[in-house]
N, C-alpha and C. Protein backbone atom coordinates (compact mmCIF):
# COMPACT_ATOMS: atom_id res chain seq x y z
N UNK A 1 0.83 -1.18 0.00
CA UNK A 1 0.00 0.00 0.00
C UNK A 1 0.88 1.25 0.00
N UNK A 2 0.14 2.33 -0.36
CA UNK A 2 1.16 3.46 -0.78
C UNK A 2 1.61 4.18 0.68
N UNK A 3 2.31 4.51 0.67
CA UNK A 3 2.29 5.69 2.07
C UNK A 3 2.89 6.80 1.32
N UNK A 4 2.21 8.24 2.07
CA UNK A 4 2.30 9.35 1.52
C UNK A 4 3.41 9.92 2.81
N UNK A 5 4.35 10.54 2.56
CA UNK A 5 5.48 10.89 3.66
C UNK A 5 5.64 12.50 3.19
N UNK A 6 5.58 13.46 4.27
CA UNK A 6 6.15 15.39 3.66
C UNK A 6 6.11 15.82 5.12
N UNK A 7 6.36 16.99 4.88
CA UNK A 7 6.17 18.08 5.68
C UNK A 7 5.14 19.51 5.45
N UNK A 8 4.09 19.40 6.55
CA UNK A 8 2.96 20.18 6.14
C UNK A 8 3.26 21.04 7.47
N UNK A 9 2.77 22.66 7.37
CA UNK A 9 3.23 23.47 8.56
C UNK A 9 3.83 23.02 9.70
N UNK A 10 5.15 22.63 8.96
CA UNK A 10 6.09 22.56 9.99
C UNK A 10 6.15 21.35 10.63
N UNK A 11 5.20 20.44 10.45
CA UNK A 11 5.44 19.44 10.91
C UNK A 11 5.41 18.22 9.65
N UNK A 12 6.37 16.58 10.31
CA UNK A 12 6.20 15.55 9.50
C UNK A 12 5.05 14.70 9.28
N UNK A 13 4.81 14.27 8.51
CA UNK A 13 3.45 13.20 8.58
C UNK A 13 4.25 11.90 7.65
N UNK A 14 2.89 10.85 8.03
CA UNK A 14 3.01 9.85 7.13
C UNK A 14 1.66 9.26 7.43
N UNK A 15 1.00 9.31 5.80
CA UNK A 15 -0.39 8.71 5.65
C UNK A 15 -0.29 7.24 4.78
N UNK A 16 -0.98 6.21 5.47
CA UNK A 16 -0.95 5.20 4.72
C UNK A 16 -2.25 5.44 3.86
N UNK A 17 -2.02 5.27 2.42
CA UNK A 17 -3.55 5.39 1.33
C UNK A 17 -4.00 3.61 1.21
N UNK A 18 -4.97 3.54 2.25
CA UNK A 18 -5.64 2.27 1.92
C UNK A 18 -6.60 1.90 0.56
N UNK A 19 -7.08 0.78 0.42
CA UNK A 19 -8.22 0.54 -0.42
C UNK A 19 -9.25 1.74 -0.44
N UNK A 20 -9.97 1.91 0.58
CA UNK A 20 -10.75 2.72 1.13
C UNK A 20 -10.65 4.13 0.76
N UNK A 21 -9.25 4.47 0.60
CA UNK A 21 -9.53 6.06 -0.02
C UNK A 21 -9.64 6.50 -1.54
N UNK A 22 -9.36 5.04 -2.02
CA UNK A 22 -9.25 5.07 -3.51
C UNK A 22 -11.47 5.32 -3.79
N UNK A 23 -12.26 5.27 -3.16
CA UNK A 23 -13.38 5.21 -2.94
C UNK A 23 -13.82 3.95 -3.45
N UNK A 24 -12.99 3.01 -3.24
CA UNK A 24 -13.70 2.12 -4.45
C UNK A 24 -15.47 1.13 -3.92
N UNK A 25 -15.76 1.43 -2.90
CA UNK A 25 -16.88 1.08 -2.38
C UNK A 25 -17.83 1.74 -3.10
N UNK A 26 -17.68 3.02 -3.08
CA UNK A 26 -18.24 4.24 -3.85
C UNK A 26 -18.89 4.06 -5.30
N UNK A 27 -17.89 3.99 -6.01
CA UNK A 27 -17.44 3.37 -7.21
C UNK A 27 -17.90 1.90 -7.55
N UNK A 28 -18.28 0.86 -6.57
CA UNK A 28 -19.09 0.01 -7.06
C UNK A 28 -20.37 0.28 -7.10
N UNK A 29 -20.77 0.52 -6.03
CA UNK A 29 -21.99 1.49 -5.50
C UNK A 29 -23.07 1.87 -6.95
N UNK A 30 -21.77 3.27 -7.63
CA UNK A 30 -22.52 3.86 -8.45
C UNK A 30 -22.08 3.07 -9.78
N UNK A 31 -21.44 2.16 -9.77
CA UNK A 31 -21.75 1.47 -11.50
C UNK A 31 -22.84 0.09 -10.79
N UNK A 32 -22.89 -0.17 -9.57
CA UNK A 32 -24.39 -1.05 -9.31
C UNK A 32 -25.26 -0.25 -9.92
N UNK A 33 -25.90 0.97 -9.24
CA UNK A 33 -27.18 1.71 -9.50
C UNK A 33 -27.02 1.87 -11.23
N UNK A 34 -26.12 2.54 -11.72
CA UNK A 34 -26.01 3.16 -13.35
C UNK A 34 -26.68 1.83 -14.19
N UNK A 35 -25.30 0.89 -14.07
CA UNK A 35 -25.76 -0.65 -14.50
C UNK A 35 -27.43 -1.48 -14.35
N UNK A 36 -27.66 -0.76 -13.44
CA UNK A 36 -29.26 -1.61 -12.75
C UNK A 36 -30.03 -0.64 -13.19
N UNK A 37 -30.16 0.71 -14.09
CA UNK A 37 -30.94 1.02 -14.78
C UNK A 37 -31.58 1.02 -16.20
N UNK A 38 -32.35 -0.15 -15.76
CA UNK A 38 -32.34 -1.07 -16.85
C UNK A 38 -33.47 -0.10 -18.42
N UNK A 39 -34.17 0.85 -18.13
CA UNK A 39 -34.45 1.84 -18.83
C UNK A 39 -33.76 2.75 -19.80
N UNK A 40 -32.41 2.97 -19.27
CA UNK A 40 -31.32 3.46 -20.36
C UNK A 40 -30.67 1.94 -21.18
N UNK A 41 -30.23 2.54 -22.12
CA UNK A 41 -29.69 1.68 -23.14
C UNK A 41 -28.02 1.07 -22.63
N UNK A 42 -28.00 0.58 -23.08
CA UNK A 42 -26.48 -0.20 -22.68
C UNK A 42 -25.51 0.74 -22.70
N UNK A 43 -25.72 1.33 -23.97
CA UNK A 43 -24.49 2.09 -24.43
C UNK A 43 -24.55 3.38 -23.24
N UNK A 44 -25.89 3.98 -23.11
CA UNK A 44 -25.97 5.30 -21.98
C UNK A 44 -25.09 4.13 -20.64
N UNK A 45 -25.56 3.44 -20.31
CA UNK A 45 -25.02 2.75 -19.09
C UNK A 45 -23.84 2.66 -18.90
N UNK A 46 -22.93 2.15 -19.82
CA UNK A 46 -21.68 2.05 -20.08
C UNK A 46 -21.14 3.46 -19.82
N UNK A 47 -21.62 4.27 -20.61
CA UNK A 47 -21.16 6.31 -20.42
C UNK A 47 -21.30 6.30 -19.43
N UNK A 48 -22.31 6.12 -18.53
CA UNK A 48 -23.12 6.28 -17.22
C UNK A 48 -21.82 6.23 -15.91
N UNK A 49 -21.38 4.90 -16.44
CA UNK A 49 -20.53 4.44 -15.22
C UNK A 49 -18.97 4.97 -15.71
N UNK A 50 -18.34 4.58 -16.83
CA UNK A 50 -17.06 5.59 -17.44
C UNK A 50 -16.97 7.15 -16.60
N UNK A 51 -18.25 7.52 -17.13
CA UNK A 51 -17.88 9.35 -16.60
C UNK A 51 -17.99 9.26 -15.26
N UNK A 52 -18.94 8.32 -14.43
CA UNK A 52 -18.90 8.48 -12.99
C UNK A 52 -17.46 8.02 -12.67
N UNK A 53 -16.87 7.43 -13.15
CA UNK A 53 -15.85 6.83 -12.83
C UNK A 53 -14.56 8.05 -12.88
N UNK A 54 -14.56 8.81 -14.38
CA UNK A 54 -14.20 9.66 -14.27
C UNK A 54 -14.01 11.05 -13.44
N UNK A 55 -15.21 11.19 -13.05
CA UNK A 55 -15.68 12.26 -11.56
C UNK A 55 -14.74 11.95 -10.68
N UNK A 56 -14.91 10.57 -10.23
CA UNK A 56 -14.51 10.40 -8.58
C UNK A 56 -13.10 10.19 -8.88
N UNK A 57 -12.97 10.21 -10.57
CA UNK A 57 -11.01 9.96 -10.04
C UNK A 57 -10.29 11.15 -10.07
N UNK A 58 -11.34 12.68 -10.58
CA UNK A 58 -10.46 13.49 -10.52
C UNK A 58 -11.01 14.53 -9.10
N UNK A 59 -12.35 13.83 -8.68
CA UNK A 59 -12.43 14.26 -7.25
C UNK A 59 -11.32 13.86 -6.09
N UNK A 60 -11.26 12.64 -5.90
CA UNK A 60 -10.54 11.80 -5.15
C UNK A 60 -9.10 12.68 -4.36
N UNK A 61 -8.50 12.63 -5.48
CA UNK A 61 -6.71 12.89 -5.25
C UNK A 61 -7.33 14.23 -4.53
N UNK A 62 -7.68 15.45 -5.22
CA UNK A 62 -8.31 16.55 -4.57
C UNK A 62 -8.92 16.39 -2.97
N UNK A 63 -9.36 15.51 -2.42
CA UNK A 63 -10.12 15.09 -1.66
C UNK A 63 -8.99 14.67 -0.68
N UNK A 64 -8.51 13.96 -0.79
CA UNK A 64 -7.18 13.34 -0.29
C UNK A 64 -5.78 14.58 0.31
N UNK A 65 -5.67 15.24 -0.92
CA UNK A 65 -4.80 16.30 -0.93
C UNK A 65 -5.67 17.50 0.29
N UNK A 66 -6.80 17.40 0.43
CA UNK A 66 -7.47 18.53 1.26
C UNK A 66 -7.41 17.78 2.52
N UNK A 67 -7.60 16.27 2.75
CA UNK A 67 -7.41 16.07 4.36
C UNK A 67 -5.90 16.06 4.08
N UNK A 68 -5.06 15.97 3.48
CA UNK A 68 -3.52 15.79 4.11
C UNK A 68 -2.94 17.49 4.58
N UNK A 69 -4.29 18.73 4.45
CA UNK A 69 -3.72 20.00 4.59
C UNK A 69 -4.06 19.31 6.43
N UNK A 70 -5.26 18.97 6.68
CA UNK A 70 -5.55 19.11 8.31
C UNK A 70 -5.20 18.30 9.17
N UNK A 71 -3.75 17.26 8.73
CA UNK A 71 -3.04 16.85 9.25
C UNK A 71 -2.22 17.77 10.40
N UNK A 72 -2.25 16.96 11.76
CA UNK A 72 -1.95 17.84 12.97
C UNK A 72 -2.93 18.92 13.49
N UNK A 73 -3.98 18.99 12.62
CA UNK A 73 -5.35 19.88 13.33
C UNK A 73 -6.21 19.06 14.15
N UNK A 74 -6.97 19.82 15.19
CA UNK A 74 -7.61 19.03 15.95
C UNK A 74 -9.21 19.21 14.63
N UNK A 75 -9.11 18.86 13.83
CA UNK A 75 -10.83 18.76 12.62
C UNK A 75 -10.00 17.46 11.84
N UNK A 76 -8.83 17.36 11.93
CA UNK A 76 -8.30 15.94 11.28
C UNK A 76 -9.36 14.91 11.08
N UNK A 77 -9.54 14.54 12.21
CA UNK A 77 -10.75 13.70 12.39
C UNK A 77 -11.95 13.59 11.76
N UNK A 78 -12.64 14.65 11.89
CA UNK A 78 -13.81 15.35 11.25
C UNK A 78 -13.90 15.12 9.77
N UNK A 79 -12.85 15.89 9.37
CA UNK A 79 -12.31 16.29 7.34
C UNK A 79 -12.74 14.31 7.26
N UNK A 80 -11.32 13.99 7.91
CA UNK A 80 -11.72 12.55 7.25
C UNK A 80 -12.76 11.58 7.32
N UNK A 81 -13.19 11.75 8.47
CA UNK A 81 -14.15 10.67 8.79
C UNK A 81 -15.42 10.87 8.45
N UNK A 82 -15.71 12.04 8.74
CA UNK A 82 -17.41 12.51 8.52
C UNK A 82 -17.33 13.43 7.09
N UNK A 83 -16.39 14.43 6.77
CA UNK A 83 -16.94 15.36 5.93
C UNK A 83 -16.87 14.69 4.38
N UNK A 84 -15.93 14.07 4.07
CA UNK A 84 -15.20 13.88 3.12
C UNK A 84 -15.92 12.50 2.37
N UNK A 85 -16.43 11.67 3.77
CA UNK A 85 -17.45 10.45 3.38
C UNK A 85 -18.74 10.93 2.99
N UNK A 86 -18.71 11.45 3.64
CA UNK A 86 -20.28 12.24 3.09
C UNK A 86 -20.26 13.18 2.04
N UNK A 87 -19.19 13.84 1.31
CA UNK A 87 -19.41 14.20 -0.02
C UNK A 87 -19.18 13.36 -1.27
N UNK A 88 -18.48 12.01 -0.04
CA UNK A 88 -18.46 10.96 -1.53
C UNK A 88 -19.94 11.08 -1.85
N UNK A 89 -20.63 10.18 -0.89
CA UNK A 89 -21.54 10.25 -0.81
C UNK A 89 -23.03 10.61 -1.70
N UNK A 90 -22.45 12.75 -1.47
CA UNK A 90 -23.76 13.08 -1.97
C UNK A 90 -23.17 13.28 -3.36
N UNK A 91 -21.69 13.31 -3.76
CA UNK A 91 -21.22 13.12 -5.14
C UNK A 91 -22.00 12.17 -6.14
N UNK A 92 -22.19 10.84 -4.98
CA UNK A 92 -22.37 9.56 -5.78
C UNK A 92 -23.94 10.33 -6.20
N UNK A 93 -24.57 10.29 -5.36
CA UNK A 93 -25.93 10.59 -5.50
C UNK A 93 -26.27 12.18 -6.64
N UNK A 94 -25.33 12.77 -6.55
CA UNK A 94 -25.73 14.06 -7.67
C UNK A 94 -25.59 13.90 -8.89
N UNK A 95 -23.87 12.84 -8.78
CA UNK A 95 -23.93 12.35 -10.09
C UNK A 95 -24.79 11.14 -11.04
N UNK A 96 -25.52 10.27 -9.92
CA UNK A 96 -26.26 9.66 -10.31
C UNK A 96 -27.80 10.22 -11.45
N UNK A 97 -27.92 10.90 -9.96
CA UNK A 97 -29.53 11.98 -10.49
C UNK A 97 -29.36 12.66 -11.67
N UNK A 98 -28.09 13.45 -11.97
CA UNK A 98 -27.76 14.21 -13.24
C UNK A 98 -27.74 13.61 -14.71
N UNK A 99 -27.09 12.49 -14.46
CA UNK A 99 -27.14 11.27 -15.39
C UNK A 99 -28.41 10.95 -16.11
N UNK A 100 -28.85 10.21 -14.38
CA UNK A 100 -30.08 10.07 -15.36
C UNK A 100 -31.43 10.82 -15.94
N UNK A 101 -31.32 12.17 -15.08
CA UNK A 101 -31.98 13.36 -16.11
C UNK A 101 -31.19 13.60 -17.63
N UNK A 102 -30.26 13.87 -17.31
CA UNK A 102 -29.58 13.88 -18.43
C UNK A 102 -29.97 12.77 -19.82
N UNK A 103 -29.87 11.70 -19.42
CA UNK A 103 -30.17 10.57 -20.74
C UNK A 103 -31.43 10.20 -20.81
N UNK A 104 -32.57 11.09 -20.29
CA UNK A 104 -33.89 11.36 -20.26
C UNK A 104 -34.39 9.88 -20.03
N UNK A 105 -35.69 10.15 -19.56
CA UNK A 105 -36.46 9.02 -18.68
C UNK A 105 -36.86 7.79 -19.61
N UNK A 106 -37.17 8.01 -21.36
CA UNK A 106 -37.56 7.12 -22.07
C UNK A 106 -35.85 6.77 -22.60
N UNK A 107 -34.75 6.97 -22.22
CA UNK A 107 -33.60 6.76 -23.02
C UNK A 107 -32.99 7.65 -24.07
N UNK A 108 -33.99 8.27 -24.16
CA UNK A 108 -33.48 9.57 -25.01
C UNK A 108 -33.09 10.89 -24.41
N UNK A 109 -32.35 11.34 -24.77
CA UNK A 109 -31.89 13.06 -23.90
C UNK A 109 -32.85 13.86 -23.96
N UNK A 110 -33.15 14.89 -22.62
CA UNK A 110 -34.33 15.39 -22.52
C UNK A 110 -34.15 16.67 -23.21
N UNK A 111 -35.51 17.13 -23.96
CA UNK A 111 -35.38 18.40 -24.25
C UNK A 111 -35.99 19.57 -23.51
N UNK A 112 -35.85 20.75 -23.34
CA UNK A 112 -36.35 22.14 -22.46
C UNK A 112 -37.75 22.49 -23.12
């Protein structure tokens, strides 16, 4: 497993990056739901889960890089445990909902 080793205000750290931060729970999660909407077409499904996939990998590192600032803060805790799970979270869920407005309810893209 990777370990991340620096110096952040003044002090040293060392973060081990488990399974777990890669989101990949997350990430099954939302190609279960994308995949199990059996109303879009294969091909939307396939996009469906690619771009979600895409999201969370260029959320992630970002995500990661923001708890390694509150390393040695007393919200350390917080950032990682509660805040950061819970925007996987409502990520998974915004990007879900957007999607599938997006590739409209009969399979076709919606129009205004």
């Amino acid at each position: 497993l990777p370990v991340i080793s620096g110096l952040l205000n003044g002090q040293s750290f060392s973060a081990l990056i488990i399974a777990l931060c890669a989101g990949a729970i997350e990430l099954s999660v939302l190609a279960g739901i994308v995949l199990a909407s059996r109303d879009k077409s294969v091909k939307q499904r396939v996009f469906g889960v690619l771009g979600g996939f895409a999201v969370f990998l260029v959320f992630n590192p970002i995500r990661i890089a923001v708890t390694l600032y509150f390393v040695g803060s007393g919200f350390l805790s917080f950032v990682h445990e509660w805040l950061f799970r819970s925007l996987l979270l409502v990520l998974l869920i915004g990007y879900y909902a957007l999607w599938y407005y997006c590739t409209g309810v009969d399979g076709r893209k919606q129009r205004s």
